[in-house]
C-alpha atoms as a PDB file:
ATOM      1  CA  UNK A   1      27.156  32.742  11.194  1.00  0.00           C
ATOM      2  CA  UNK A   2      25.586  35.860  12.365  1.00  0.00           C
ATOM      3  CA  UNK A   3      23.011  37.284   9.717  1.00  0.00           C
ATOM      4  CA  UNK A   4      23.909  40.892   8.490  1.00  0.00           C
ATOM      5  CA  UNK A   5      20.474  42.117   7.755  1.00  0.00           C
ATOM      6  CA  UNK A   6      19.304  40.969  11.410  1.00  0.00           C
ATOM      7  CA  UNK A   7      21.910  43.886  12.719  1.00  0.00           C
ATOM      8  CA  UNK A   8      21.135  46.068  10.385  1.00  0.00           C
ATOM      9  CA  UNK A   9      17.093  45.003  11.711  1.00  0.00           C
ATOM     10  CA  UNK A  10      18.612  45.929  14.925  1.00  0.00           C
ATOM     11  CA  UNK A  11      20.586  48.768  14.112  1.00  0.00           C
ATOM     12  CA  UNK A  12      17.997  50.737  12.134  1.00  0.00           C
ATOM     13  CA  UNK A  13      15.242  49.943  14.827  1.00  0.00           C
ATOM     14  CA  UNK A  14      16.904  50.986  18.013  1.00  0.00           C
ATOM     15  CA  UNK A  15      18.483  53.886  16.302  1.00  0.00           C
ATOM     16  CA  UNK A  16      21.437  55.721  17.672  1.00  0.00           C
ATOM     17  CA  UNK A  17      25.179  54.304  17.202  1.00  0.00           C
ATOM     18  CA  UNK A  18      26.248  51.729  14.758  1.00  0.00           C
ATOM     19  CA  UNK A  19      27.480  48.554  16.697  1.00  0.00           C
ATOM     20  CA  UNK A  20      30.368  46.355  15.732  1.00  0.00           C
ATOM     21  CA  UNK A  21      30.139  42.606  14.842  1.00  0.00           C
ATOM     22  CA  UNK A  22      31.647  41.059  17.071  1.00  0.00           C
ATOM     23  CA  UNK A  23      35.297  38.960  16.656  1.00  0.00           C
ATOM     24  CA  UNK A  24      33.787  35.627  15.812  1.00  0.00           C
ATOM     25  CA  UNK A  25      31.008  37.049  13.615  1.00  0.00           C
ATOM     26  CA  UNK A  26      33.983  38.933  11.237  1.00  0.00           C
ATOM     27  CA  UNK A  27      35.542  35.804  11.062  1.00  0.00           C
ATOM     28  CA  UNK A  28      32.778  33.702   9.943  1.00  0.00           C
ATOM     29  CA  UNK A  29      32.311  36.347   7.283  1.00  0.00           C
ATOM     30  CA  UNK A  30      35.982  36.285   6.635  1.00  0.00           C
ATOM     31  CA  UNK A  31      35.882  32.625   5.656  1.00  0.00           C
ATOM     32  CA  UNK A  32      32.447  33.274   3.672  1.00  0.00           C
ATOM     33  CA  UNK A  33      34.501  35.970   1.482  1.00  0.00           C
ATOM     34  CA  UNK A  34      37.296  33.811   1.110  1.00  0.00           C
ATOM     35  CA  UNK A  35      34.841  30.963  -0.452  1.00  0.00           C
ATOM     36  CA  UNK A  36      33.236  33.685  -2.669  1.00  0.00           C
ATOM     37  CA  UNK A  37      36.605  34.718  -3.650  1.00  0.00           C
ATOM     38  CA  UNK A  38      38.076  31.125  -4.435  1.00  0.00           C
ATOM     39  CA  UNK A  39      34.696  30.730  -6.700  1.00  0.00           C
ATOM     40  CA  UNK A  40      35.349  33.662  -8.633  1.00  0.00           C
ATOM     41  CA  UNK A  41      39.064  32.845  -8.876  1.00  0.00           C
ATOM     42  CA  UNK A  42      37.978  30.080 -10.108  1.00  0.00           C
ATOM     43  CA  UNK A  43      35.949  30.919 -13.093  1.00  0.00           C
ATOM     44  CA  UNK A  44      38.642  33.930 -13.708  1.00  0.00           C
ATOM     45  CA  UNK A  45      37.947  36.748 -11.939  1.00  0.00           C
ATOM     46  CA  UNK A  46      40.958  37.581  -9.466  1.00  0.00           C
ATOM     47  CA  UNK A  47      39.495  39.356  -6.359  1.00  0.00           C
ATOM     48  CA  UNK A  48      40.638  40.128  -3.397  1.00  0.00           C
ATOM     49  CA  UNK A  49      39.071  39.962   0.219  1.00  0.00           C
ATOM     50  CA  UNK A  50      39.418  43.300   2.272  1.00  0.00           C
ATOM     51  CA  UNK A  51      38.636  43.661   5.547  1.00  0.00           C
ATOM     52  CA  UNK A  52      38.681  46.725   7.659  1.00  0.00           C
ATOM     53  CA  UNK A  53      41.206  48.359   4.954  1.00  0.00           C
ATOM     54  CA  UNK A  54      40.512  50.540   1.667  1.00  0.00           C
ATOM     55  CA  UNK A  55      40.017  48.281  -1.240  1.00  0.00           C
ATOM     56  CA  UNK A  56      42.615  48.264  -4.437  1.00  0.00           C
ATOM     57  CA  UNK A  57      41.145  48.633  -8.119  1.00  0.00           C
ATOM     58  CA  UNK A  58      39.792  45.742  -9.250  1.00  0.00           C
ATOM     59  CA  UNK A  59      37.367  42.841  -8.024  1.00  0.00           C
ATOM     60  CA  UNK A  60      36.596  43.252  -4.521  1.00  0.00           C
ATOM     61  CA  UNK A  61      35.107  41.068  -1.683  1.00  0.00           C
ATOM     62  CA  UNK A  62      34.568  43.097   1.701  1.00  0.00           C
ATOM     63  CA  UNK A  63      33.793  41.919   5.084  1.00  0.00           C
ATOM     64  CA  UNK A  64      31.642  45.092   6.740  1.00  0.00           C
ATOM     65  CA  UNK A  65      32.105  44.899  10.555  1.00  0.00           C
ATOM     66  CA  UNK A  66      29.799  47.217  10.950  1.00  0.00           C
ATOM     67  CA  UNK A  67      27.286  48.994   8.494  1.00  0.00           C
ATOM     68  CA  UNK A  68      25.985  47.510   5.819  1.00  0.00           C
ATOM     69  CA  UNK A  69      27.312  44.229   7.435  1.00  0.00           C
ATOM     70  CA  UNK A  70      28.348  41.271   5.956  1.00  0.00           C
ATOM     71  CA  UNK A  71      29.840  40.145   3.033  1.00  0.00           C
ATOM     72  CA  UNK A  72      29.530  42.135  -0.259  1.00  0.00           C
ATOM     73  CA  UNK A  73      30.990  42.016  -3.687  1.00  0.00           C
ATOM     74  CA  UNK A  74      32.082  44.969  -5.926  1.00  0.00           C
ATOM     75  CA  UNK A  75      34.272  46.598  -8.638  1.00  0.00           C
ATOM     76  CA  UNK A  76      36.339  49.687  -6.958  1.00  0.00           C
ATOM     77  CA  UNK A  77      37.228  51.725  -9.902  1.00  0.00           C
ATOM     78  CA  UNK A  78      40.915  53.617 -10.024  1.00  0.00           C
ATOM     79  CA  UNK A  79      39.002  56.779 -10.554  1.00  0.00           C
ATOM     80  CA  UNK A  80      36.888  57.705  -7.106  1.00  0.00           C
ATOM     81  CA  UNK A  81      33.335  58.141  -7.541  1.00  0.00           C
ATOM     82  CA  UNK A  82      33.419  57.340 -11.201  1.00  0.00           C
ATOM     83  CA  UNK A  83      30.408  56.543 -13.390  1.00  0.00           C
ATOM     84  CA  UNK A  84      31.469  53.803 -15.125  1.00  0.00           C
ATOM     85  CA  UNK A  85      28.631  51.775 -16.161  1.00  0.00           C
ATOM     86  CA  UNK A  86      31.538  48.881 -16.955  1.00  0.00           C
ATOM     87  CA  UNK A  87      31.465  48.996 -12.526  1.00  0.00           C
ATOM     88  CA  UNK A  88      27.608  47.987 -13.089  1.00  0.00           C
ATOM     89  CA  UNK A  89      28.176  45.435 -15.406  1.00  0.00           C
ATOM     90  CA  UNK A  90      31.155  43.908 -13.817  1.00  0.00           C
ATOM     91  CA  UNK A  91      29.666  43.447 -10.292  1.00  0.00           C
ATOM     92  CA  UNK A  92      26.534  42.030 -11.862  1.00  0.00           C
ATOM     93  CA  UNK A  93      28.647  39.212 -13.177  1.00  0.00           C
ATOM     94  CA  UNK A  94      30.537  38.873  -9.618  1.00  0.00           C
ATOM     95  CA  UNK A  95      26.794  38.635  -8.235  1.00  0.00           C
ATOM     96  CA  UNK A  96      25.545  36.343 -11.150  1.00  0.00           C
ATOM     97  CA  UNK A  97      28.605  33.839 -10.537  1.00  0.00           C
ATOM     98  CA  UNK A  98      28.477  33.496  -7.452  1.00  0.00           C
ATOM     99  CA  UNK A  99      24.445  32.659  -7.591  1.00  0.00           C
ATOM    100  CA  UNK A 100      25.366  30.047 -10.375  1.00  0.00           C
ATOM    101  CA  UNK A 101      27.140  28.679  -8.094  1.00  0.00           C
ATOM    102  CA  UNK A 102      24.435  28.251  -5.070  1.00  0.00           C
ATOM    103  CA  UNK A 103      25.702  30.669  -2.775  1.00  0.00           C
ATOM    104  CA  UNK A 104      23.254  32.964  -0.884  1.00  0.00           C
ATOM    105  CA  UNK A 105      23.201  36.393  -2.138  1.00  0.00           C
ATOM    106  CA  UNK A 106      20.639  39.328  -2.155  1.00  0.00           C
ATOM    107  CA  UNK A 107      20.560  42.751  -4.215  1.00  0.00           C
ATOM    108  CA  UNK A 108      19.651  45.230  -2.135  1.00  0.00           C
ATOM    109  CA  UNK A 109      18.999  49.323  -3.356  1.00  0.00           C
ATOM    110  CA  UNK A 110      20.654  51.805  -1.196  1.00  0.00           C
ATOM    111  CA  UNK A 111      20.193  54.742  -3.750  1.00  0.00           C
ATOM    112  CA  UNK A 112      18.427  55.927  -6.655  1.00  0.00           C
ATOM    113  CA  UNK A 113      20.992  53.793  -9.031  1.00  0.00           C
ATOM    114  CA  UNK A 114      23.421  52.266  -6.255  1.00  0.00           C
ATOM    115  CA  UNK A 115      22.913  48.711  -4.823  1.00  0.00           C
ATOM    116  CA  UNK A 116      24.807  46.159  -2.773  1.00  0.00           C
ATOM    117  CA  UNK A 117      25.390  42.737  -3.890  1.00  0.00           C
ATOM    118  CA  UNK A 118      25.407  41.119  -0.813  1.00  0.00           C
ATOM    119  CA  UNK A 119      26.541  37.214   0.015  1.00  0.00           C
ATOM    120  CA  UNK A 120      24.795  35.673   2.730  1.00  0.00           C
ATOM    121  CA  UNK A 121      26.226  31.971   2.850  1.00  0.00           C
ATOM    122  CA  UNK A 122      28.537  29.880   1.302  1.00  0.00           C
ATOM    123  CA  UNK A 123      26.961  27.468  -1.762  1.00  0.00           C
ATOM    124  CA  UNK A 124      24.448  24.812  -0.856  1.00  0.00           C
ATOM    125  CA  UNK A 125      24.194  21.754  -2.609  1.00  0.00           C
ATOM    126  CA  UNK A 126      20.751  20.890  -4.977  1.00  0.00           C
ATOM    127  CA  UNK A 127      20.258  16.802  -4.394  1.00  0.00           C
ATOM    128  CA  UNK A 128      18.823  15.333  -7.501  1.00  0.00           C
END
């Protein structure tokens, strides 16, 4: 699986146009959001994995082809470019589940108040 913060390395370095991910890379993120989705399914959060389309209301996992990259996990609100601090809260819990549950994931701030809960792989297992 590619890494998503190695293009965005890339991206941000060299400057100029965003490139795609390539056809296999989408996929392998593809299969990483459905995993993150089946997890939160599973503890009762129905989301739904969008890629390249505009996300419905409710619990979201994307698959970026191209910037930010990756896999992320949010709460699209019915009202666009809403406040709702219930957004915060709700895609901390996404993130917070799906770390509970040994997947790879990062926070990363993009604005003054705005971050992206990224997934980075698919749950590992602890060996006791």
């Amino acid at each position: 699986m590619s890494d998503p913060l190695r293009l965005i390395e890339t991206w941000s370095t060299e400057g100029g146009e965003a490139v795609q991910a390539s056809a296999d890379v989408v996929e392998s993120w593809t299969e990483l959001a459905n995993l993150a989705r089946d997890e939160l399914a599973r503890i009762g959060i129905p989301a739904v994995v969008h890629v390249w389309a505009e996300a419905s209301p409710g619990a979201v996992v994307e698959v970026h082809a191209g910037p930010p990259y990756g896999v992320t996990v949010k709460w699209k609100t019915a009202v666009a470019d809403s406040e709702d601090a219930a957004k915060d809260i709700l895609e901390e819990t996404m993130y917070s589940v799906l770390s509970a549950a040994n997947f790879h994931t990062l926070v990363e701030k993009v604005g003054p108040d705005q971050y992206l809960f990224r997934v980075l792989k698919g749950p590992y297992l602890i060996l006791e």
